[in-house]
C-alpha atoms as a PDB file:
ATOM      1  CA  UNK A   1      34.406  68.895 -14.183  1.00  0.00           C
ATOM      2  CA  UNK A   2      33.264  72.060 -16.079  1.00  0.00           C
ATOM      3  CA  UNK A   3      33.570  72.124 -19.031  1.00  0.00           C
ATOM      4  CA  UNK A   4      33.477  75.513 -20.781  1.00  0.00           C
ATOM      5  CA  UNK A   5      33.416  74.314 -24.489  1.00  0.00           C
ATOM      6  CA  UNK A   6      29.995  72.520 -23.259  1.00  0.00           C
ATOM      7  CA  UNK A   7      28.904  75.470 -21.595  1.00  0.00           C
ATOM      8  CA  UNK A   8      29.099  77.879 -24.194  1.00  0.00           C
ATOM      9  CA  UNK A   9      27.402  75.018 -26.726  1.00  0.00           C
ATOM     10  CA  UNK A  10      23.967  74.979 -24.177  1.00  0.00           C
ATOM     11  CA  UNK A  11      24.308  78.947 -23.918  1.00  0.00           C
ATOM     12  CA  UNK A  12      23.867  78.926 -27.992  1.00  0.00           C
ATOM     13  CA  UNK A  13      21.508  76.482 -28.058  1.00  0.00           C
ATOM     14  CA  UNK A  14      19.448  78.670 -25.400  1.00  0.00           C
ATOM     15  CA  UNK A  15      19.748  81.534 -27.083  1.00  0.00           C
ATOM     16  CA  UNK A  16      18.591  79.680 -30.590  1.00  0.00           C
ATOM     17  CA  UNK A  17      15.738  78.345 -28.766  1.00  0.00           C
ATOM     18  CA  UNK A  18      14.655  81.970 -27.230  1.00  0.00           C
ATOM     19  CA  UNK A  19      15.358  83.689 -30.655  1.00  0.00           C
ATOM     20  CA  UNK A  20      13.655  81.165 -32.851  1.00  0.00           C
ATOM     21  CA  UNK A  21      10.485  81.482 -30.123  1.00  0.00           C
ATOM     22  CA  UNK A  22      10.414  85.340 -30.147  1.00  0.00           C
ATOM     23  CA  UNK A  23      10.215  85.109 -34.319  1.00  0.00           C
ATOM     24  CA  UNK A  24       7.676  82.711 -33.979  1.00  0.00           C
ATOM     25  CA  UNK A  25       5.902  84.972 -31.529  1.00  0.00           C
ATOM     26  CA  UNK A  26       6.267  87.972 -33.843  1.00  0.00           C
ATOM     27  CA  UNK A  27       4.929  85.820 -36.491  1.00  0.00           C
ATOM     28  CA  UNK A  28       2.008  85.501 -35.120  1.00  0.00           C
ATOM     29  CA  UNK A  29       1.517  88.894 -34.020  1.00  0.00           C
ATOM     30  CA  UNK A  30       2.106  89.634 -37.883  1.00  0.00           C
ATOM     31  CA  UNK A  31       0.236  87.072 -39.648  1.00  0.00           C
ATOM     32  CA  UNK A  32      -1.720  85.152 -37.103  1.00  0.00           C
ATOM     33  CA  UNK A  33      -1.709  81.649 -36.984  1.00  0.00           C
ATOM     34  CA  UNK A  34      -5.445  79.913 -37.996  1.00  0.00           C
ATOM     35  CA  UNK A  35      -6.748  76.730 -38.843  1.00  0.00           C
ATOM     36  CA  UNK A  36      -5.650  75.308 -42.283  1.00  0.00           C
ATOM     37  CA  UNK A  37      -9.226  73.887 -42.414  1.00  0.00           C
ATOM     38  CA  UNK A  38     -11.858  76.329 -41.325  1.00  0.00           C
ATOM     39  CA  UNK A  39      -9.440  79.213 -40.346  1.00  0.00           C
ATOM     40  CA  UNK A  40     -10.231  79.134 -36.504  1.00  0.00           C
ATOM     41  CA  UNK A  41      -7.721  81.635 -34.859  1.00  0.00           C
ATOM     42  CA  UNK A  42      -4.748  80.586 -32.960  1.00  0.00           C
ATOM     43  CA  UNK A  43      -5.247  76.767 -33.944  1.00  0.00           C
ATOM     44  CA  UNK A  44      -2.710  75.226 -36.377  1.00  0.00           C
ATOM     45  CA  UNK A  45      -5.745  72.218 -36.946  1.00  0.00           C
ATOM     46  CA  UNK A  46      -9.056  72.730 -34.893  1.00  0.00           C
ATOM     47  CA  UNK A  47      -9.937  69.248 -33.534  1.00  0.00           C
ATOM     48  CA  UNK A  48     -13.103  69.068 -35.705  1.00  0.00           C
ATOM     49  CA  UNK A  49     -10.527  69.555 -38.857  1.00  0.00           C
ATOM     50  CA  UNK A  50      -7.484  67.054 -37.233  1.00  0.00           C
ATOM     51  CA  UNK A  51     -10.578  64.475 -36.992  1.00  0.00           C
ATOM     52  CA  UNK A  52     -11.483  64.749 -40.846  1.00  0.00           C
ATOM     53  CA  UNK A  53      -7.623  63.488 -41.679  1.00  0.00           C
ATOM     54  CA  UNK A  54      -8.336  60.105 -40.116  1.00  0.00           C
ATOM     55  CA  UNK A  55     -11.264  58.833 -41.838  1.00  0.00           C
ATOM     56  CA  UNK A  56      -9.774  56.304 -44.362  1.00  0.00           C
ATOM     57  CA  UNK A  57     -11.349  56.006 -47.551  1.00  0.00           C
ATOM     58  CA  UNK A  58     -10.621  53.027 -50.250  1.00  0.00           C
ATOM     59  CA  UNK A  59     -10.893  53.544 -53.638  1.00  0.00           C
ATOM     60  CA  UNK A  60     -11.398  50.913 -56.489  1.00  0.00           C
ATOM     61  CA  UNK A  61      -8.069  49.254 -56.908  1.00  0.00           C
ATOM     62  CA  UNK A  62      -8.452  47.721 -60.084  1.00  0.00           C
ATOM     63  CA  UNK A  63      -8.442  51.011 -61.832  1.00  0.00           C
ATOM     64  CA  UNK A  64      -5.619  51.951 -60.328  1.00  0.00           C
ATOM     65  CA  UNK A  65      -3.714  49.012 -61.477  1.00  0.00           C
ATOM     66  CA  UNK A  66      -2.764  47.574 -57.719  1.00  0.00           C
ATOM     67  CA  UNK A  67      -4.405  45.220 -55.569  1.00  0.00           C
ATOM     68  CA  UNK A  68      -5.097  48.264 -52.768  1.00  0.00           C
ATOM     69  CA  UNK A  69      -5.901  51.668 -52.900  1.00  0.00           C
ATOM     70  CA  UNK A  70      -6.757  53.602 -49.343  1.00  0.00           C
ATOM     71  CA  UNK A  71      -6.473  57.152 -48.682  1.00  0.00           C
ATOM     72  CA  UNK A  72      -6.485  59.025 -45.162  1.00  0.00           C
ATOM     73  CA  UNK A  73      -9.451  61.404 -46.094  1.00  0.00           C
ATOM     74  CA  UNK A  74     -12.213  61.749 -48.750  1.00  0.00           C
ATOM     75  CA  UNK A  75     -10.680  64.898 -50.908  1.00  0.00           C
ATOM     76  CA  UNK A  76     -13.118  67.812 -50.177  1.00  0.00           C
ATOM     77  CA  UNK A  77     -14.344  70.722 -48.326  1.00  0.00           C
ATOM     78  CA  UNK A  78     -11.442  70.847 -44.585  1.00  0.00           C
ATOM     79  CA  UNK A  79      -9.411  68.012 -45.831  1.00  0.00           C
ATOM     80  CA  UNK A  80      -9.018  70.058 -49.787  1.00  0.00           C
ATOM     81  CA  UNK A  81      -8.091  73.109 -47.872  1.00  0.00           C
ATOM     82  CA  UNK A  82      -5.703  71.860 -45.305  1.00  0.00           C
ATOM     83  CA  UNK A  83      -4.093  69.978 -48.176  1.00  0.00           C
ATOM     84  CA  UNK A  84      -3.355  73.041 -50.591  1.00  0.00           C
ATOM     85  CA  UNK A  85      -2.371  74.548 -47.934  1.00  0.00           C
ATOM     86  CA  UNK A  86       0.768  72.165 -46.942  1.00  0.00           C
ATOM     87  CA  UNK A  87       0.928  71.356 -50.593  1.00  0.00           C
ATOM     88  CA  UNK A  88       0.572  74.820 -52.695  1.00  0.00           C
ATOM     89  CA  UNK A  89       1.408  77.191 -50.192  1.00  0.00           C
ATOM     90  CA  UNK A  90       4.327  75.667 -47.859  1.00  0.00           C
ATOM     91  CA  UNK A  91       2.691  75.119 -44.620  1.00  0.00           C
ATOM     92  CA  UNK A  92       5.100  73.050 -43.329  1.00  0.00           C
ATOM     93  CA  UNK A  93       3.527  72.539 -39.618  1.00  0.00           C
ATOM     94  CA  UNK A  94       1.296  70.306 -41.282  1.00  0.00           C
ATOM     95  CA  UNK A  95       4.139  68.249 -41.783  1.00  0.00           C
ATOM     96  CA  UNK A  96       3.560  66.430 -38.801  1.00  0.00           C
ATOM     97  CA  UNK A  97      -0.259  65.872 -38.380  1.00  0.00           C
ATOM     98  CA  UNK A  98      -0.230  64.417 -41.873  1.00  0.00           C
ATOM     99  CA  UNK A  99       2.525  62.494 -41.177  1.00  0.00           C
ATOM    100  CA  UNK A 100       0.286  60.788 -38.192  1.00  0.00           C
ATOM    101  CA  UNK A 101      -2.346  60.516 -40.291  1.00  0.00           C
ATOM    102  CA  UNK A 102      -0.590  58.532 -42.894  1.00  0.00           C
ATOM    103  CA  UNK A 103       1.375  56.633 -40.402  1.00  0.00           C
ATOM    104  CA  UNK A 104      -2.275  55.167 -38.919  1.00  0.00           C
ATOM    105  CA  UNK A 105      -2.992  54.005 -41.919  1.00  0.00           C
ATOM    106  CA  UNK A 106       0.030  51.452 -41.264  1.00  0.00           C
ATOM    107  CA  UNK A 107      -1.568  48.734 -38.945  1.00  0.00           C
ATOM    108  CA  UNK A 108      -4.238  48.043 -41.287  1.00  0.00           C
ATOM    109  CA  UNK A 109      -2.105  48.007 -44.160  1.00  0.00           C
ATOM    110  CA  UNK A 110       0.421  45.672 -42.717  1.00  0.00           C
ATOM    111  CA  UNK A 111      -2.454  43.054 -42.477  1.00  0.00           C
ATOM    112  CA  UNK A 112      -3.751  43.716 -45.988  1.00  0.00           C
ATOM    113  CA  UNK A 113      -0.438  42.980 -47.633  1.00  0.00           C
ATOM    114  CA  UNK A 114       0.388  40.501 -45.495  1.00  0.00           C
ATOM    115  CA  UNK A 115      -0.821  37.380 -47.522  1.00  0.00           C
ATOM    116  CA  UNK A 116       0.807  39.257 -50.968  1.00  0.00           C
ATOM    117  CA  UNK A 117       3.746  39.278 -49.135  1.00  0.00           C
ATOM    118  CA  UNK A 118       3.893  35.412 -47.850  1.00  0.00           C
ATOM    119  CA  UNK A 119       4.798  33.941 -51.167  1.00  0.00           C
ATOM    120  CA  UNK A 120       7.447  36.065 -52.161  1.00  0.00           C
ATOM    121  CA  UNK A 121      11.190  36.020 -51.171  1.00  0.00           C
ATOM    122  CA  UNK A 122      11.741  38.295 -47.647  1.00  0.00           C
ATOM    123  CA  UNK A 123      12.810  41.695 -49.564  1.00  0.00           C
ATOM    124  CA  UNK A 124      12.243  45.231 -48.443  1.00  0.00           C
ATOM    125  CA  UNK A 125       9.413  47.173 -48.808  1.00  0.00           C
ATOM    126  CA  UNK A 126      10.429  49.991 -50.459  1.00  0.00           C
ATOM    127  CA  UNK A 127       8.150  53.756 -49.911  1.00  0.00           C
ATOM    128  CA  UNK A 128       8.077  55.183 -53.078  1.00  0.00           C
ATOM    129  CA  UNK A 129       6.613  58.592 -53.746  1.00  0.00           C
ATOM    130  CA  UNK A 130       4.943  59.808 -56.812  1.00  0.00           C
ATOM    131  CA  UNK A 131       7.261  62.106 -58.460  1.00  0.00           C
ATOM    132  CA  UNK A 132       7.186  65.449 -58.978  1.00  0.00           C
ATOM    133  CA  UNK A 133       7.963  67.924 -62.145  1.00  0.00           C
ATOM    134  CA  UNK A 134      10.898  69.638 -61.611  1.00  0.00           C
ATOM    135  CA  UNK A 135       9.303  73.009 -61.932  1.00  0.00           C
ATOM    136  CA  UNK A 136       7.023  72.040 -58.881  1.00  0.00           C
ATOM    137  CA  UNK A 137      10.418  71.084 -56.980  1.00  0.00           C
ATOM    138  CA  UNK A 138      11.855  74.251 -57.586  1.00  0.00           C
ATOM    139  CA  UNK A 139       8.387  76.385 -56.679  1.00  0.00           C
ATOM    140  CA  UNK A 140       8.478  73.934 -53.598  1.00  0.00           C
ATOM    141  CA  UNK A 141      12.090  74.241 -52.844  1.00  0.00           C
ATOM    142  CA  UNK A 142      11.320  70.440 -51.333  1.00  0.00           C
ATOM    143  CA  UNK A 143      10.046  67.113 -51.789  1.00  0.00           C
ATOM    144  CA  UNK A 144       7.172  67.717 -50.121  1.00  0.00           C
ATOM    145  CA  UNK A 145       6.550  64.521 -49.848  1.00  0.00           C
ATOM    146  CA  UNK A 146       9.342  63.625 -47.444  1.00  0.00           C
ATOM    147  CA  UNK A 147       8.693  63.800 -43.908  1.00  0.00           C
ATOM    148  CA  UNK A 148       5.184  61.848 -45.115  1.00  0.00           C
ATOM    149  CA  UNK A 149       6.971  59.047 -46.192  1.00  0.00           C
ATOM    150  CA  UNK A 150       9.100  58.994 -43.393  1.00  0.00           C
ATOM    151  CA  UNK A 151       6.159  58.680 -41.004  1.00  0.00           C
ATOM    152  CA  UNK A 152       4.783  55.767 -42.598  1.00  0.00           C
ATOM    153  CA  UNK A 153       8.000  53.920 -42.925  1.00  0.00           C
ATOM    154  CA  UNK A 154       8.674  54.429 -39.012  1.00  0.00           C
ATOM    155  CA  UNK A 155       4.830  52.859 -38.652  1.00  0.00           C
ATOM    156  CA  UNK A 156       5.381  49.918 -40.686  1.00  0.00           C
ATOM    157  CA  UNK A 157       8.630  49.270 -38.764  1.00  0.00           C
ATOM    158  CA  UNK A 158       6.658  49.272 -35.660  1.00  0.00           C
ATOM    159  CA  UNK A 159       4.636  46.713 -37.243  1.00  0.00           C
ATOM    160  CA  UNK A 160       7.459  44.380 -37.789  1.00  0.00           C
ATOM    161  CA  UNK A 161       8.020  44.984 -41.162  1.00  0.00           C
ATOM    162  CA  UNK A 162      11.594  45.690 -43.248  1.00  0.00           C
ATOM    163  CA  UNK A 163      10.733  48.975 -44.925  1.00  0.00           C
ATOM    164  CA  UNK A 164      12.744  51.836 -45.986  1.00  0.00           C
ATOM    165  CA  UNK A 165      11.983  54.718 -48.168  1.00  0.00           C
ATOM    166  CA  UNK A 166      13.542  54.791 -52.169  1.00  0.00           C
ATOM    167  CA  UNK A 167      12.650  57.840 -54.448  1.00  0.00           C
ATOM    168  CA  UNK A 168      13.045  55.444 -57.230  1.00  0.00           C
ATOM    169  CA  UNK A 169      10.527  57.609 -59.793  1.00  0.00           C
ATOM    170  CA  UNK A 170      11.296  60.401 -62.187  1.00  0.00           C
ATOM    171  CA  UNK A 171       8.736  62.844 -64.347  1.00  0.00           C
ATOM    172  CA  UNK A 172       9.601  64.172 -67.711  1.00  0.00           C
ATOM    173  CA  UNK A 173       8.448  67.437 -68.121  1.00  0.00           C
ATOM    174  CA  UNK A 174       4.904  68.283 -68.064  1.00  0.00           C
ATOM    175  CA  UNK A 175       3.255  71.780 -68.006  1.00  0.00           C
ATOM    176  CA  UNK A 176       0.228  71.454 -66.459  1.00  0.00           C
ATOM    177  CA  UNK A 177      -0.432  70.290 -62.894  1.00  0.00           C
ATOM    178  CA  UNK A 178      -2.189  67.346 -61.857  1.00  0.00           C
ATOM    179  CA  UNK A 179      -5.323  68.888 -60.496  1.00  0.00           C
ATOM    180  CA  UNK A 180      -5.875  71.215 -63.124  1.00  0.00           C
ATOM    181  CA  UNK A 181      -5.638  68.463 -65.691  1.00  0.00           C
ATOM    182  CA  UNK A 182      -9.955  67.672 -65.725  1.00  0.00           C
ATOM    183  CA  UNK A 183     -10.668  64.123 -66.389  1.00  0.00           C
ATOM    184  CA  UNK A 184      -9.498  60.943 -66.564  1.00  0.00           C
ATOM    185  CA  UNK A 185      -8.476  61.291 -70.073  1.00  0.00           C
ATOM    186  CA  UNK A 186      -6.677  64.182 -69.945  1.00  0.00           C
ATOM    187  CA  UNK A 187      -4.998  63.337 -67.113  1.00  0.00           C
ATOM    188  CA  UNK A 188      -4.058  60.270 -68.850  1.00  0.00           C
ATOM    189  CA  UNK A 189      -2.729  61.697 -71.805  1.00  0.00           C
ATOM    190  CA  UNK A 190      -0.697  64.430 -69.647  1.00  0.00           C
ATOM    191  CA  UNK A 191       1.412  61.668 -68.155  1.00  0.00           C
ATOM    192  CA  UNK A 192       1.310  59.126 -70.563  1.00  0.00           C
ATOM    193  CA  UNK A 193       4.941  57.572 -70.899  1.00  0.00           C
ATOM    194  CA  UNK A 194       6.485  60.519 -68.389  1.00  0.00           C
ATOM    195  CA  UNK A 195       7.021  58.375 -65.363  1.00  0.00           C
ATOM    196  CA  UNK A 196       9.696  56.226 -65.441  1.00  0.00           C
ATOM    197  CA  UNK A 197      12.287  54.154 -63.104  1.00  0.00           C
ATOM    198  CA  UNK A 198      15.629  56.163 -62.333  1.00  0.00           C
ATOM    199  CA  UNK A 199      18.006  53.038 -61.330  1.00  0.00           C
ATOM    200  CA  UNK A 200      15.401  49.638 -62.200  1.00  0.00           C
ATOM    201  CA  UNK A 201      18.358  47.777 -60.543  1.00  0.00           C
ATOM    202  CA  UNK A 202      17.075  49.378 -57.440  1.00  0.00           C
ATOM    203  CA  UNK A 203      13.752  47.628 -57.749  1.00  0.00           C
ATOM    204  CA  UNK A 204      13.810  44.637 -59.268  1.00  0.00           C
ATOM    205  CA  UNK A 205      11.909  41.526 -57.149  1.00  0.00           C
ATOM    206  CA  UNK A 206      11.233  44.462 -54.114  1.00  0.00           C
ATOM    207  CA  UNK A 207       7.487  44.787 -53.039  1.00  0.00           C
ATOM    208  CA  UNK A 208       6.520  48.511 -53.107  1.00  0.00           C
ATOM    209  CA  UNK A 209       4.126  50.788 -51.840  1.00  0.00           C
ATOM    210  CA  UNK A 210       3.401  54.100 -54.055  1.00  0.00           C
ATOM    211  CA  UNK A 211       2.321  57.316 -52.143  1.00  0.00           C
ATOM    212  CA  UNK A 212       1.105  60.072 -53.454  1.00  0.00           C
ATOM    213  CA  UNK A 213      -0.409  63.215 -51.528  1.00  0.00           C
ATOM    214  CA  UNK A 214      -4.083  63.491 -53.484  1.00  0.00           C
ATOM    215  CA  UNK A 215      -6.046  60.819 -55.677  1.00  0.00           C
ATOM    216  CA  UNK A 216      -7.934  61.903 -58.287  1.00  0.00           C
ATOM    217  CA  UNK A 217      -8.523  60.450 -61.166  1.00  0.00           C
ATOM    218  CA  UNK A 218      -5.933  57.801 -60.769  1.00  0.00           C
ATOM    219  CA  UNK A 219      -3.574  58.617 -63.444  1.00  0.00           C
ATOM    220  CA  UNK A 220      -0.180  58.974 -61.478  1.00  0.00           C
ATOM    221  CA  UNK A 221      -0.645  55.934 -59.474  1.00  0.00           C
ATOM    222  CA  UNK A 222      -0.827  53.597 -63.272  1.00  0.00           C
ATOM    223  CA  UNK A 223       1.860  55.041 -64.613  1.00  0.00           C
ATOM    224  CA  UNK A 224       3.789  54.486 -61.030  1.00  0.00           C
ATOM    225  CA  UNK A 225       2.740  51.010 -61.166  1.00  0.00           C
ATOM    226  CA  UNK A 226       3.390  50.774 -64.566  1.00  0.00           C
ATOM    227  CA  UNK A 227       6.879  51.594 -64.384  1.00  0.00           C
ATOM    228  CA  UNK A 228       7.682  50.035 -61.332  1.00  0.00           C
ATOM    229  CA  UNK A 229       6.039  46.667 -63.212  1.00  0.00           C
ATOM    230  CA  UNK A 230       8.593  47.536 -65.990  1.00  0.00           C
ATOM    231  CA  UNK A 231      11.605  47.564 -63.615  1.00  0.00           C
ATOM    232  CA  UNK A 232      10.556  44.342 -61.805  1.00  0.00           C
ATOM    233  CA  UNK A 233       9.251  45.579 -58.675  1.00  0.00           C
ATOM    234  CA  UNK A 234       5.561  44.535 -57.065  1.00  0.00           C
ATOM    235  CA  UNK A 235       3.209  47.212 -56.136  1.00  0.00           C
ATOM    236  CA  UNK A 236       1.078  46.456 -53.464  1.00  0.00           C
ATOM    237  CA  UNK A 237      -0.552  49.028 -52.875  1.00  0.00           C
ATOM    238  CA  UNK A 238      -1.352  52.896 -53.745  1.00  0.00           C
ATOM    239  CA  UNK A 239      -1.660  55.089 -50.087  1.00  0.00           C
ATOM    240  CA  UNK A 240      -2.273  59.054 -50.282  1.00  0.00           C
ATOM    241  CA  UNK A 241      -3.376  61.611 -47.791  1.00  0.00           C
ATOM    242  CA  UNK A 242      -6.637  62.028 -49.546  1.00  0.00           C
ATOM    243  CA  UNK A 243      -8.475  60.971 -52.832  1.00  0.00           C
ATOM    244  CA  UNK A 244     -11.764  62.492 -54.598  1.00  0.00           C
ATOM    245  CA  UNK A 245     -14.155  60.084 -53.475  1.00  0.00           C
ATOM    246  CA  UNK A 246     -15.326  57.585 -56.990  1.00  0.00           C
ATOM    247  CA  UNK A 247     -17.497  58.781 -59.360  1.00  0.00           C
ATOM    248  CA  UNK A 248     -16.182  62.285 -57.973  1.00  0.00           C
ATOM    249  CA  UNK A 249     -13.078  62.637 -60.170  1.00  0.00           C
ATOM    250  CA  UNK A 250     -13.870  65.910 -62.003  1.00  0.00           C
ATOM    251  CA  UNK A 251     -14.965  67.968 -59.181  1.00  0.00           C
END
């Protein structure tokens, strides 16, 4: 039977779907699209740059305070750009391909945690991201963070693990950003006591996995782990998209 309330809904969504490609199409015209990496034309990520995203790195965990650290990407030269680029400068398309590049980091991760998991009671794995200052939030107008997290969380599911995502981390104010903090001292100092549990009842006795987008010097991820220690949760591990590769951390 026709159905003209139906009708009219698929005529609007067609006409979205035209208007929202002709924008896109001016756009381009306007500001044409290039590679976040290298800037070759008409390419969101060249191949050569979508590559560099899936060459996991790990880093020393025991500076980090967790029993794993592994990043996507060495932080430098395509990877840096591509990552300021989503990061500083709201290129959300990259949304997804970082997304995939986190989320297949999931496989080997599930087997890595696997015997930290096997003693403890069958809890959740709760996704938490490093938090941001609330003066980045409102420059970002996002967590940026989000649709990263989600990706993973749908890989470890695939992997037959209960995981779900929990913002469970808040920052105090602090004026300077992470990467322009040098050092692992300053950086140290610039956080010191700023991260802290929203709602500990949230965490208590849950394994947890921190993500953050870049590892530098390691500072975010100890006071993460230190907090979530405080509110009686068990970091497992520290993941981010990329991290300065050690004995690299002031570059």
């Amino acid at each position: 039977m026709y159905n003209p309330s139906s009708a009219s809904s698929r005529l609007r969504r067609a006409a979205y779907a035209v208007a929202s490609a002709m924008a896109g199409s001016a756009l381009d015209l306007l500001a044409p699209r290039a590679c976040a990496g290298c800037d070759r034309p008409d390419l969101l990520l060249c191949p050569s740059c979508r590559s560099l995203l899936f060459r996991p790195l790990s880093v020393p965990a025991p500076a980090y305070a967790v029993g794993l650290a592994l990043a996507c990407a060495p932080y430098r030269g395509s990877v840096r750009r591509i990552i300021l680029s989503w990061k500083d400068h709201d290129n959300r398309p990259l949304d997804r391909p970082l997304g995939q590049a986190m989320a297949d980091l999931a496989p080997a991760l599930a087997r890595l945690i696997d015997p930290l998991l096997r003693p403890k009671p069958a809890r959740a794995i709760l996704v938490v991201p490093a938090p941001s200052s609330r003066a980045s939030l409102r420059k970002r107008g996002r967590v940026h963070l989000e649709p990263i997290l989600l990706s993973l969380v749908q890989a470890l599911q695939r992997q037959g693990l209960a995981a779900q995502v929990e913002p469970a981390l808040i920052m105090n104010s602090v004026r300077t950003k992470s990467v322009q903090a040098g050092g692992r001292r300053n950086r140290s100092r610039r956080l010191a006591g700023r991260i802290a549990a929203a709602d500990p009842s949230r965490l208590a006795g849950h394994p947890v996995l921190m993500v953050d987008d870049i590892i530098t010097t390691g500072s975010t991820i100890r006071q993460c782990a230190r907090a979530l220690e405080t509110a009686g949760a068990l970091p497992l591990a520290a993941l981010a998209l990329a991290a300065v590769p050690p004995g690299h951390e002031d570059l």
